[in-house]
C-alpha atoms as a PDB file:
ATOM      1  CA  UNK A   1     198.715  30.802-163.550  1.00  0.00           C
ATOM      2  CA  UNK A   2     200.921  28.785-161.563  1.00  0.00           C
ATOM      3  CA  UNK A   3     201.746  29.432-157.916  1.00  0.00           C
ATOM      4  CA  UNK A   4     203.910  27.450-155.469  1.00  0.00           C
ATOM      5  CA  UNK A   5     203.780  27.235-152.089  1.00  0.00           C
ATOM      6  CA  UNK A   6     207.470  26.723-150.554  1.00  0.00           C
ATOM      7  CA  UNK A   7     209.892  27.057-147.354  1.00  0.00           C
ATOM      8  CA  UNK A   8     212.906  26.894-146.311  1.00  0.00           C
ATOM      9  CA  UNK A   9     212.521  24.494-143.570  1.00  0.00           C
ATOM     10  CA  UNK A  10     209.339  22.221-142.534  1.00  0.00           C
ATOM     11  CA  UNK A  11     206.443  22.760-140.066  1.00  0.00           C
ATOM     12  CA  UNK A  12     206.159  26.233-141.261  1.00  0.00           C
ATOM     13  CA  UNK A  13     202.667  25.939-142.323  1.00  0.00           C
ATOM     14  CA  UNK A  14     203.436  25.768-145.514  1.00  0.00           C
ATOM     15  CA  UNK A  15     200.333  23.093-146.721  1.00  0.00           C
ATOM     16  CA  UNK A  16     197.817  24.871-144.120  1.00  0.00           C
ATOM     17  CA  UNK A  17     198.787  28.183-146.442  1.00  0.00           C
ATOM     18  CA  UNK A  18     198.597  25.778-149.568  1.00  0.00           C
ATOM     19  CA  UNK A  19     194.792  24.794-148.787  1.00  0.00           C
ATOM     20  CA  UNK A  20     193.550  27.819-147.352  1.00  0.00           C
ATOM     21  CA  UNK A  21     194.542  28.953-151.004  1.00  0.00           C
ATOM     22  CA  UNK A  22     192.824  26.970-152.593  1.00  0.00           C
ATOM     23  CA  UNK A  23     189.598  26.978-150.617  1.00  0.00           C
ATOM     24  CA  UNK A  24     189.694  30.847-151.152  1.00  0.00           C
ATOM     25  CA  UNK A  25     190.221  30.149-154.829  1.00  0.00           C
ATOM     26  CA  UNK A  26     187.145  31.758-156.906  1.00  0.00           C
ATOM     27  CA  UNK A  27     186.668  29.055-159.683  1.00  0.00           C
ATOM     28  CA  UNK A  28     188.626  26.116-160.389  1.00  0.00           C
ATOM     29  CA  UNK A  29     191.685  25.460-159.309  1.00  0.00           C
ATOM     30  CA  UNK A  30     194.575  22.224-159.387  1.00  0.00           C
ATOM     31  CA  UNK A  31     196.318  21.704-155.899  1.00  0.00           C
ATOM     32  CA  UNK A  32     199.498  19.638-156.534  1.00  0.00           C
ATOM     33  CA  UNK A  33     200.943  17.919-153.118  1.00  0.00           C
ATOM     34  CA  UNK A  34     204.104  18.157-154.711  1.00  0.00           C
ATOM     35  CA  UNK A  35     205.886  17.261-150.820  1.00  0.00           C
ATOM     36  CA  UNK A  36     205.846  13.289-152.188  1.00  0.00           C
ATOM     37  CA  UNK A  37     207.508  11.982-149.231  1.00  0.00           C
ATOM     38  CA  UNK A  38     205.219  13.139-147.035  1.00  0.00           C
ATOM     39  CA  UNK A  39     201.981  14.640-148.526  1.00  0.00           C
ATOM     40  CA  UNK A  40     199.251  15.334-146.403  1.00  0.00           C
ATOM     41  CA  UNK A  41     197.060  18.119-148.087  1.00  0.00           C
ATOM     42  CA  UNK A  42     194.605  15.247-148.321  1.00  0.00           C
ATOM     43  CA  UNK A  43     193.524  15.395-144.207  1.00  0.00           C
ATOM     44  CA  UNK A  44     192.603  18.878-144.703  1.00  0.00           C
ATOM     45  CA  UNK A  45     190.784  18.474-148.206  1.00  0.00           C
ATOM     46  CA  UNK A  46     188.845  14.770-147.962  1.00  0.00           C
ATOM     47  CA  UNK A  47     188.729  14.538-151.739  1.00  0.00           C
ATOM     48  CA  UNK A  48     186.577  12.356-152.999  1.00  0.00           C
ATOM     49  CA  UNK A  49     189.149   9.834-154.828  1.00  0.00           C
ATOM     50  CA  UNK A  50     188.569   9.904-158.539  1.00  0.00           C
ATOM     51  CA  UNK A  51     191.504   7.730-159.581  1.00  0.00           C
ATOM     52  CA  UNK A  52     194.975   6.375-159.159  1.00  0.00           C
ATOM     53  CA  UNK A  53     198.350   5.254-161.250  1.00  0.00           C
ATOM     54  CA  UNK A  54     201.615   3.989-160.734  1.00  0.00           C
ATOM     55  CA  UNK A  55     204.873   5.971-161.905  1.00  0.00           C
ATOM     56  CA  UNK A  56     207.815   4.476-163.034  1.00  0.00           C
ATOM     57  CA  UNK A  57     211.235   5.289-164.584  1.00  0.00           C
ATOM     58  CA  UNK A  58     213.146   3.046-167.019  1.00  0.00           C
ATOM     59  CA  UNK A  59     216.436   1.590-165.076  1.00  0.00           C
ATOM     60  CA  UNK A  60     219.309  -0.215-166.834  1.00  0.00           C
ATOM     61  CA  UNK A  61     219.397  -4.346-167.057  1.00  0.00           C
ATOM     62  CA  UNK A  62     221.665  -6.178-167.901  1.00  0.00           C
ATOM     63  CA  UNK A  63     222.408  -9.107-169.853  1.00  0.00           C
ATOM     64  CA  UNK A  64     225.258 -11.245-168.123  1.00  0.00           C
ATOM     65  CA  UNK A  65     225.718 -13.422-171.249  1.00  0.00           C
ATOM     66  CA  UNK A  66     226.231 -10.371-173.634  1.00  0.00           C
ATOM     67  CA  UNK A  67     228.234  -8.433-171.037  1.00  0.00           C
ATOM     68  CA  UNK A  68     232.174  -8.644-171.094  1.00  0.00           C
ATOM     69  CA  UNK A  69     232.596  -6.489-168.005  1.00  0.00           C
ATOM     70  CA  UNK A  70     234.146  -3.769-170.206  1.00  0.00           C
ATOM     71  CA  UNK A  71     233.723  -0.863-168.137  1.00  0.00           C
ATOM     72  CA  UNK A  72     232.325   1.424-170.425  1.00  0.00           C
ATOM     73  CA  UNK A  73     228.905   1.885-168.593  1.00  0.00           C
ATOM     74  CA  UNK A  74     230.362   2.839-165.253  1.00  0.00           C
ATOM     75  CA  UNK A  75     233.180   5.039-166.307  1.00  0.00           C
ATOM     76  CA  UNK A  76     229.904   7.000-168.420  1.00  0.00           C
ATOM     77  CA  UNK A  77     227.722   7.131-164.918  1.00  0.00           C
ATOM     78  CA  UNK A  78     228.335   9.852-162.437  1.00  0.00           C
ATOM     79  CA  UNK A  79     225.965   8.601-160.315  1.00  0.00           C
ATOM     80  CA  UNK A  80     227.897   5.662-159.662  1.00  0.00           C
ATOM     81  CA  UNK A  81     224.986   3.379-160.472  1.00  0.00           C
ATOM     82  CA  UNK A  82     226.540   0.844-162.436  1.00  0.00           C
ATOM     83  CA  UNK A  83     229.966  -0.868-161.264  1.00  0.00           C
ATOM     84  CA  UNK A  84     232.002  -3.573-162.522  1.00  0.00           C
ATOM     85  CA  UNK A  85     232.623  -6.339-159.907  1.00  0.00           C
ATOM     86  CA  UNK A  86     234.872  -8.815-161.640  1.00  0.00           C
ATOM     87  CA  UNK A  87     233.009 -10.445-164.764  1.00  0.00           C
ATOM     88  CA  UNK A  88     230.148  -8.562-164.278  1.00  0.00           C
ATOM     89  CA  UNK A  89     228.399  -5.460-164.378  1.00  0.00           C
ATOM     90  CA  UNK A  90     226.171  -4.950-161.455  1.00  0.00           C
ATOM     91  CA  UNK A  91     223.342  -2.101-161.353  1.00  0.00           C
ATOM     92  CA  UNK A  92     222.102  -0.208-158.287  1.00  0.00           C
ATOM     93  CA  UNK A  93     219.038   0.868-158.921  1.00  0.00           C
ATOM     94  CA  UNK A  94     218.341   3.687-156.371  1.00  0.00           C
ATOM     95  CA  UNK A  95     221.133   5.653-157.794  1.00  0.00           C
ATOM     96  CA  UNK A  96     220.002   5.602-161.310  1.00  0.00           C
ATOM     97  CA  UNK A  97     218.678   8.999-163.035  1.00  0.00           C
ATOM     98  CA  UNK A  98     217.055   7.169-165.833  1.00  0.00           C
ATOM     99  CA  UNK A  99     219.163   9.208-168.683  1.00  0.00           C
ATOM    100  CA  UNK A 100     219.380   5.892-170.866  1.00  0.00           C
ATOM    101  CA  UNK A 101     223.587   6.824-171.222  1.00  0.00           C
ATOM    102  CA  UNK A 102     224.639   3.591-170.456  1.00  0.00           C
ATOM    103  CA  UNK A 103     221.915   2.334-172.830  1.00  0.00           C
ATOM    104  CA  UNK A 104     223.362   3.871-175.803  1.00  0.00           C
ATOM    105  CA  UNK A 105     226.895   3.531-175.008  1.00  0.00           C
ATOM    106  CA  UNK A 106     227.386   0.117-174.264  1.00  0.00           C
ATOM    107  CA  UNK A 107     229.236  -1.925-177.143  1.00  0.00           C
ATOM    108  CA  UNK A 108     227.845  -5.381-176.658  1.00  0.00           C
ATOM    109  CA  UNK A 109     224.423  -4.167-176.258  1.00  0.00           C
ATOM    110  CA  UNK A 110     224.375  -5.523-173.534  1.00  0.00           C
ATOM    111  CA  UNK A 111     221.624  -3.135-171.521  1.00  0.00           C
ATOM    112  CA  UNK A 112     217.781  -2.871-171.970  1.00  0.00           C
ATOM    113  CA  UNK A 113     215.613  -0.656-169.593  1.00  0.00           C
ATOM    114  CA  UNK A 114     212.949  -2.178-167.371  1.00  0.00           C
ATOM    115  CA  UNK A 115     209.973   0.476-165.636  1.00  0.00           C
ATOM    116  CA  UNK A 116     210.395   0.436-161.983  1.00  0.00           C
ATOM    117  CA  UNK A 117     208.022   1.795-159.813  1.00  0.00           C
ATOM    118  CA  UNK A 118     208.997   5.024-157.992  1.00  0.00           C
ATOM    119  CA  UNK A 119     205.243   5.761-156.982  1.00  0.00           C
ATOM    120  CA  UNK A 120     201.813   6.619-157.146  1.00  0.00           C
ATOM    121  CA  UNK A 121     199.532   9.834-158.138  1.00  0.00           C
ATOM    122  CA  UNK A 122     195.967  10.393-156.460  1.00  0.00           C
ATOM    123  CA  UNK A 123     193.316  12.483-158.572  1.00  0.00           C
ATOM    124  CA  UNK A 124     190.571  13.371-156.236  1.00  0.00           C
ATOM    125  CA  UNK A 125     187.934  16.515-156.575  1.00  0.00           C
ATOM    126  CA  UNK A 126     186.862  18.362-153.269  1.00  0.00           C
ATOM    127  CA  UNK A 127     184.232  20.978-153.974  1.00  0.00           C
ATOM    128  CA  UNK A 128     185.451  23.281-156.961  1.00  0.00           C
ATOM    129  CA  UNK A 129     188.831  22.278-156.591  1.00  0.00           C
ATOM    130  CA  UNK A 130     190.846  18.914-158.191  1.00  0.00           C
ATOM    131  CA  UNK A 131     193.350  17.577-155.904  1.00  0.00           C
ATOM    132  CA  UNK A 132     196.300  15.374-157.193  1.00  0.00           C
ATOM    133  CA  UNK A 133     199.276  14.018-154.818  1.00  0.00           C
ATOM    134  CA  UNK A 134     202.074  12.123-155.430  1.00  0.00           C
ATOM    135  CA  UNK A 135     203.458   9.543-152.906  1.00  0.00           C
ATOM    136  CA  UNK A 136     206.958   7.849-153.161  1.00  0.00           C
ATOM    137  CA  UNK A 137     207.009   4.471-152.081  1.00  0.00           C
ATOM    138  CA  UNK A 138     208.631   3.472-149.450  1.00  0.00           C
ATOM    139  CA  UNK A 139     212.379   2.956-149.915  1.00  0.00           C
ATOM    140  CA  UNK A 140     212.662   5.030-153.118  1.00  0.00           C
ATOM    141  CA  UNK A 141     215.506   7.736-153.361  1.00  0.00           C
ATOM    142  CA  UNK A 142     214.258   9.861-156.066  1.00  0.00           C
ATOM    143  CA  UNK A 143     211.694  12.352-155.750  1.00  0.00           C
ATOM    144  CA  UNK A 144     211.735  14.422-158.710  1.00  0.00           C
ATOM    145  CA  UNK A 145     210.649  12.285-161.504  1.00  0.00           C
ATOM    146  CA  UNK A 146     207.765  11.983-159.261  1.00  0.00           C
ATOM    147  CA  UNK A 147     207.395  15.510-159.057  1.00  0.00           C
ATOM    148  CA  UNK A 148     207.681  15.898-162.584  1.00  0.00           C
ATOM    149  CA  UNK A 149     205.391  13.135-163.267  1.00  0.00           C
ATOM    150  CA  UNK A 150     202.573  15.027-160.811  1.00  0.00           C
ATOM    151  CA  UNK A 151     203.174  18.409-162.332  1.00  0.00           C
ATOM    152  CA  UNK A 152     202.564  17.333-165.656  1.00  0.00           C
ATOM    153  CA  UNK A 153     199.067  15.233-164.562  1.00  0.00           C
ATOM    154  CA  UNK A 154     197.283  18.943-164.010  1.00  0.00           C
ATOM    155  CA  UNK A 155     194.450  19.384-166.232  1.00  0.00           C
ATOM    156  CA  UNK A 156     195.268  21.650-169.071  1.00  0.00           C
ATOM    157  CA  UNK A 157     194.462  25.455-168.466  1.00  0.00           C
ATOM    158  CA  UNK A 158     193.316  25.118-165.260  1.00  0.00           C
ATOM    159  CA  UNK A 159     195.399  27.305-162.295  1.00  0.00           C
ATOM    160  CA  UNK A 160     197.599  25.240-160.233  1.00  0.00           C
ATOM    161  CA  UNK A 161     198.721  25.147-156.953  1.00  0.00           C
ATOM    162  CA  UNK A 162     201.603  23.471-155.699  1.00  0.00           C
ATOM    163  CA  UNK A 163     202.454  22.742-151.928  1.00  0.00           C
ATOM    164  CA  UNK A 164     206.334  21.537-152.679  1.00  0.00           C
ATOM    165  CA  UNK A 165     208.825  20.230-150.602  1.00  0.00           C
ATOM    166  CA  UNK A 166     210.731  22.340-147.666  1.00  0.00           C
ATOM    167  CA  UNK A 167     213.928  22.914-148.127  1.00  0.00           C
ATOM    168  CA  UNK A 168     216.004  24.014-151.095  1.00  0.00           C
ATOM    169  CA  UNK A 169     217.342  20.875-152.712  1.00  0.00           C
ATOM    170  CA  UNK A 170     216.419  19.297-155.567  1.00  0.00           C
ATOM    171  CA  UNK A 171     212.802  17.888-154.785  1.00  0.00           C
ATOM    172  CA  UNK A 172     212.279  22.105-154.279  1.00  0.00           C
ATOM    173  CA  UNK A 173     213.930  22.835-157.471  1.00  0.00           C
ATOM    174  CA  UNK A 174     211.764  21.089-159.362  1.00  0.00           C
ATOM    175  CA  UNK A 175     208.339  21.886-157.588  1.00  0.00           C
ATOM    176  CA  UNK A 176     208.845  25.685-158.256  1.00  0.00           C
ATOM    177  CA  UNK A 177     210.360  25.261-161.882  1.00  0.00           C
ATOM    178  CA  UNK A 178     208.177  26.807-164.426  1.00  0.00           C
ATOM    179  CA  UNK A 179     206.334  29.053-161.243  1.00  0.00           C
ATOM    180  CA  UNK A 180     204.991  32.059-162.302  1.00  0.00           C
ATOM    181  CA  UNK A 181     204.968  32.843-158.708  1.00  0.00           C
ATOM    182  CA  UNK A 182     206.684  31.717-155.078  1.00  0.00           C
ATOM    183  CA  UNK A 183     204.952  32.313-151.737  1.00  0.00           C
ATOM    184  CA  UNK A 184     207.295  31.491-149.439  1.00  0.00           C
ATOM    185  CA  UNK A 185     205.846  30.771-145.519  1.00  0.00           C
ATOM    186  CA  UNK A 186     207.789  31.318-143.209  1.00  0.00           C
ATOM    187  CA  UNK A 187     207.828  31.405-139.147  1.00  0.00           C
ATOM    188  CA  UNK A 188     209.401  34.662-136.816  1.00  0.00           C
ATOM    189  CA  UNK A 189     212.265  32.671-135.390  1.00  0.00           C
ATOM    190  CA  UNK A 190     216.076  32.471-135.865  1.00  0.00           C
ATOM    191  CA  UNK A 191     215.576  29.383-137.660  1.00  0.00           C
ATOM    192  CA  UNK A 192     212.612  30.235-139.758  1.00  0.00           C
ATOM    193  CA  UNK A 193     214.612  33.251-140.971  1.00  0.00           C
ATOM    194  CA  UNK A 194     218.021  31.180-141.613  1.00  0.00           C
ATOM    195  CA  UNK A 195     215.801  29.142-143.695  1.00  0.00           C
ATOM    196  CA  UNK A 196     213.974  31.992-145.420  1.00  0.00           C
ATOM    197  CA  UNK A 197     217.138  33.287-146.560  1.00  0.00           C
ATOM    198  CA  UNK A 198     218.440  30.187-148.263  1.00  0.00           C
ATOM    199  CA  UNK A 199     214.856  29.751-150.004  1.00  0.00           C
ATOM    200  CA  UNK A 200     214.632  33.661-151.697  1.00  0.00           C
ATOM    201  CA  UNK A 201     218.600  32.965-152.406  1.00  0.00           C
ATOM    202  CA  UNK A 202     217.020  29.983-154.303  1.00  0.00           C
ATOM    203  CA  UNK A 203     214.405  31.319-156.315  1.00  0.00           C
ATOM    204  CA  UNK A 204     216.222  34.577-157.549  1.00  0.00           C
ATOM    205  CA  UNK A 205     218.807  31.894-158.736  1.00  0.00           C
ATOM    206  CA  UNK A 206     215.856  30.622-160.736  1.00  0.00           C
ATOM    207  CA  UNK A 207     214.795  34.228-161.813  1.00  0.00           C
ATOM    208  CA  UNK A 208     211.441  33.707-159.879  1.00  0.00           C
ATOM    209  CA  UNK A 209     209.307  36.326-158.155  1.00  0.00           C
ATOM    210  CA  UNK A 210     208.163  35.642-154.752  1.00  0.00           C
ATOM    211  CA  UNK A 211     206.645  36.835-151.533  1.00  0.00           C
ATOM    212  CA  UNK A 212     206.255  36.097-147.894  1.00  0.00           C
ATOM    213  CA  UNK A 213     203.469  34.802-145.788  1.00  0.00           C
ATOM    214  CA  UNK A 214     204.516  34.892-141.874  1.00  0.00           C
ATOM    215  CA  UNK A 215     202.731  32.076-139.895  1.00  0.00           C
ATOM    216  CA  UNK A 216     202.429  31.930-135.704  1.00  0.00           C
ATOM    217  CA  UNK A 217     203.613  36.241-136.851  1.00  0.00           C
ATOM    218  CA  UNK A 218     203.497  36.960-132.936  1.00  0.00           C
ATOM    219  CA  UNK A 219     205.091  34.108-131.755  1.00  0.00           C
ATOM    220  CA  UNK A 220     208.688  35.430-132.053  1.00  0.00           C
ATOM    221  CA  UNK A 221     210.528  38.882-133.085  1.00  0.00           C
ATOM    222  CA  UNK A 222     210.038  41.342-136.171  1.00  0.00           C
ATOM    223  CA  UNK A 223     213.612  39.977-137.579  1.00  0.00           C
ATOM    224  CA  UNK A 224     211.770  38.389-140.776  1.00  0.00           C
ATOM    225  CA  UNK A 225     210.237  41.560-141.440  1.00  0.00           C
ATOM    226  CA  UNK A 226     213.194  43.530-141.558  1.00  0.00           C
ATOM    227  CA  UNK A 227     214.792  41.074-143.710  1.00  0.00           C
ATOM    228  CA  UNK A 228     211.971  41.024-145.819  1.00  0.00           C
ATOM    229  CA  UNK A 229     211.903  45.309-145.836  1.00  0.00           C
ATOM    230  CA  UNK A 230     215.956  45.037-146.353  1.00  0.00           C
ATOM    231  CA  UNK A 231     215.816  42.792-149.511  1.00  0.00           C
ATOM    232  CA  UNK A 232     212.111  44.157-151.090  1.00  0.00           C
ATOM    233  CA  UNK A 233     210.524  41.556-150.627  1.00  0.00           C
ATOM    234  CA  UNK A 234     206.892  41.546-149.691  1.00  0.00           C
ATOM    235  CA  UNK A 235     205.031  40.356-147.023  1.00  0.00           C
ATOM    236  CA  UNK A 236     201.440  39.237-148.496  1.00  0.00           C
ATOM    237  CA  UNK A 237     199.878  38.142-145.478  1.00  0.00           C
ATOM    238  CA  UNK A 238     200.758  37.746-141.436  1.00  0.00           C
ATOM    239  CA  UNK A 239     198.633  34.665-139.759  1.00  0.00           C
ATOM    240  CA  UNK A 240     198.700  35.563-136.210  1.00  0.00           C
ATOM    241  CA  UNK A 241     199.342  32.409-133.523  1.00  0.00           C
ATOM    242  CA  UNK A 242     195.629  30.907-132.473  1.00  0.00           C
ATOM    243  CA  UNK A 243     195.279  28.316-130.337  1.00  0.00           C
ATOM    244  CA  UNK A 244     191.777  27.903-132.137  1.00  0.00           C
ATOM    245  CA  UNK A 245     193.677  27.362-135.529  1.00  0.00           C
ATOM    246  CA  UNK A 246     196.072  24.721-133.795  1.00  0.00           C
ATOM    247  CA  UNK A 247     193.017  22.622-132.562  1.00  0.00           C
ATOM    248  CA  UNK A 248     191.589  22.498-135.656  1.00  0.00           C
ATOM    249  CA  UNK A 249     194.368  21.487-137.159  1.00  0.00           C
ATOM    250  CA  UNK A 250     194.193  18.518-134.780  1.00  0.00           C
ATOM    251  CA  UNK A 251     191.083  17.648-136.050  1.00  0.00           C
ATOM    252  CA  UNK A 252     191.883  17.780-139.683  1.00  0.00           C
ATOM    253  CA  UNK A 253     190.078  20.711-140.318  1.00  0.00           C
ATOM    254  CA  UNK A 254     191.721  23.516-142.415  1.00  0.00           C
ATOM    255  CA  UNK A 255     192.487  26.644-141.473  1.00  0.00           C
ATOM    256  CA  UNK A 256     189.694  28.845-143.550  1.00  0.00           C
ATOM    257  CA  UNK A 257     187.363  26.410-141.279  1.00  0.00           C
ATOM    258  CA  UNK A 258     188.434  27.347-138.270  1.00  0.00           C
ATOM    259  CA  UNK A 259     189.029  31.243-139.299  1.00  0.00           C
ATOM    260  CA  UNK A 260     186.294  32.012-142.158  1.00  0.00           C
ATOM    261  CA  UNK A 261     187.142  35.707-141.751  1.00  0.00           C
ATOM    262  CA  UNK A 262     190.387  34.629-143.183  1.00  0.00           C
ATOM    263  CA  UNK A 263     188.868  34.055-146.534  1.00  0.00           C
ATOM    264  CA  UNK A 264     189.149  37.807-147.368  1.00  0.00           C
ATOM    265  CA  UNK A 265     192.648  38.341-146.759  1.00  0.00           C
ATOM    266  CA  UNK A 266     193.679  34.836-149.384  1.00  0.00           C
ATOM    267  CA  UNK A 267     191.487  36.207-152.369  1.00  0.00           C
ATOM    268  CA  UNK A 268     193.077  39.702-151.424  1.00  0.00           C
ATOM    269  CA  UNK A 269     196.531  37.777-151.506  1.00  0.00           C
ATOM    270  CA  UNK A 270     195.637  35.831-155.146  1.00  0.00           C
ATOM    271  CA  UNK A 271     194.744  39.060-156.746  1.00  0.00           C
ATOM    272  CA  UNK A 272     197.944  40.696-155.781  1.00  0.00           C
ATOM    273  CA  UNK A 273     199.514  37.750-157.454  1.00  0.00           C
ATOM    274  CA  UNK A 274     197.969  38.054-159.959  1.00  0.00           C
END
């Protein structure tokens, strides 16, 4: 089973939703931190760090004294990561996918790929559950090979949770590809609607079921519920505002510490998932 843990916009509550899941959990259980600009599922977990390892992607190089400036390997990339400045072919790095075109098309053989380093991945355990986050480095552009990369370091046939990315753009896309489930946390406010709607508009495009978790559910209108009752979607679980929960999460504390009662409702929301 693989569920992931999305919104439309950030500061929804989407990672305080993400380990309250998995503290609920009742056996083992992967949580990704799939948000690898800014993960920080780690304050609320305090795994004990087990290991870590760099991620890289193969960019192009190129050899000036085989190159003839032809051309070739910049009229290929539509990413505009390789241009021809007079003699010379000149590579950009921070644009490059890694798809190894210009590799295979150039006619001098000119280009060889070098690993750069994109990132790191953390594999910690905290009680019965294994925690692994990825975290782009500074300056780096691309977050889904990352992504990718993290996904595919969960132990085999273990559940997995994923806390993605807000938003619906590509570092999204790939945290909920291959979801057997979306929960979706939202917030009642003009905004957190706006955003909720883009997000379910993005996951039926991927053929993905999902459902809604309302966070702070008194702090605005009942507008996300009767989107949510317009488009059948359902709403698995309303987390009223608590100034209790907020101070907590201050502290670094998670929110099944400060509300224990809560623990009923998330293993009542996991076995509707499942």
């Amino acid at each position: 089973m693989k569920i992931v843990i999305a919104s439309g916009k950030g500061g929804t509550g989407k990672t305080t939703v993400s380990v309250a899941l998995a503290q609920a959990f009742d056996g083992p259980v992967c949580l990704i931190d799939a948000d690898v600009e800014e993960p920080n599922s780690a304050f609320f977990m305090k795994p004990i760090i087990e290991s870590k390892r760099d991620v890289t992607v193969p960019v192009p190089q190129i050899d000036s004294e085989k190159c003839t400036a032809c051309g070739v390997c910049s009229s290929l990339c539509v990413f505009n990561a390789i241009a021809v400045a007079g003699q010379s072919a000149l590579v950009f790095p921070e644009l490059c996918h890694s798809c190894g075109g210009c590799v295979r098309i150039c006619p001098q053989n000119a280009i060889t790929e070098q690993p750069s380093g994109i990132g790191e991945i953390t594999r910690g355990q905290a009680a019965h559950i294994t925690t692994l986050e990825g975290r782009l480095n500074i300056g780096s552009a691309m977050a889904p090979p990352l992504i990718r990369a993290v996904k595919k370091a969960a132990p085999e046939g273990m559940p997995v949770l994923i806390d993605a990315p807000p938003g619906t753009s590509c570092p999204m896309i790939t945290a909920v590809t291959g979801a057997d489930f979306v929960v979706l946390v939202t917030e009642p406010t003009p905004f957190g609607l706006n955003d909720l709607v883009l997000a379910v508009e993005t996951v039926r495009k991927l053929g993905l079921p999902c459902g809604v978790i309302i966070n702070r559910s008194d702090s605005g209108d009942d507008r996300v519920v009767r989107y949510c009752e317009e488009e059948k979607i359902r709403v698995l679980l309303q987390i009223p505002e608590s100034r209790k929960i907020a101070e907590a999460y201050s502290r670094g504390d998670s929110l099944l510490t400060a509300k224990p009662e809560l623990i009923h409702a998330f293993r009542k929301l996991l076995e509707e998932i499942r």
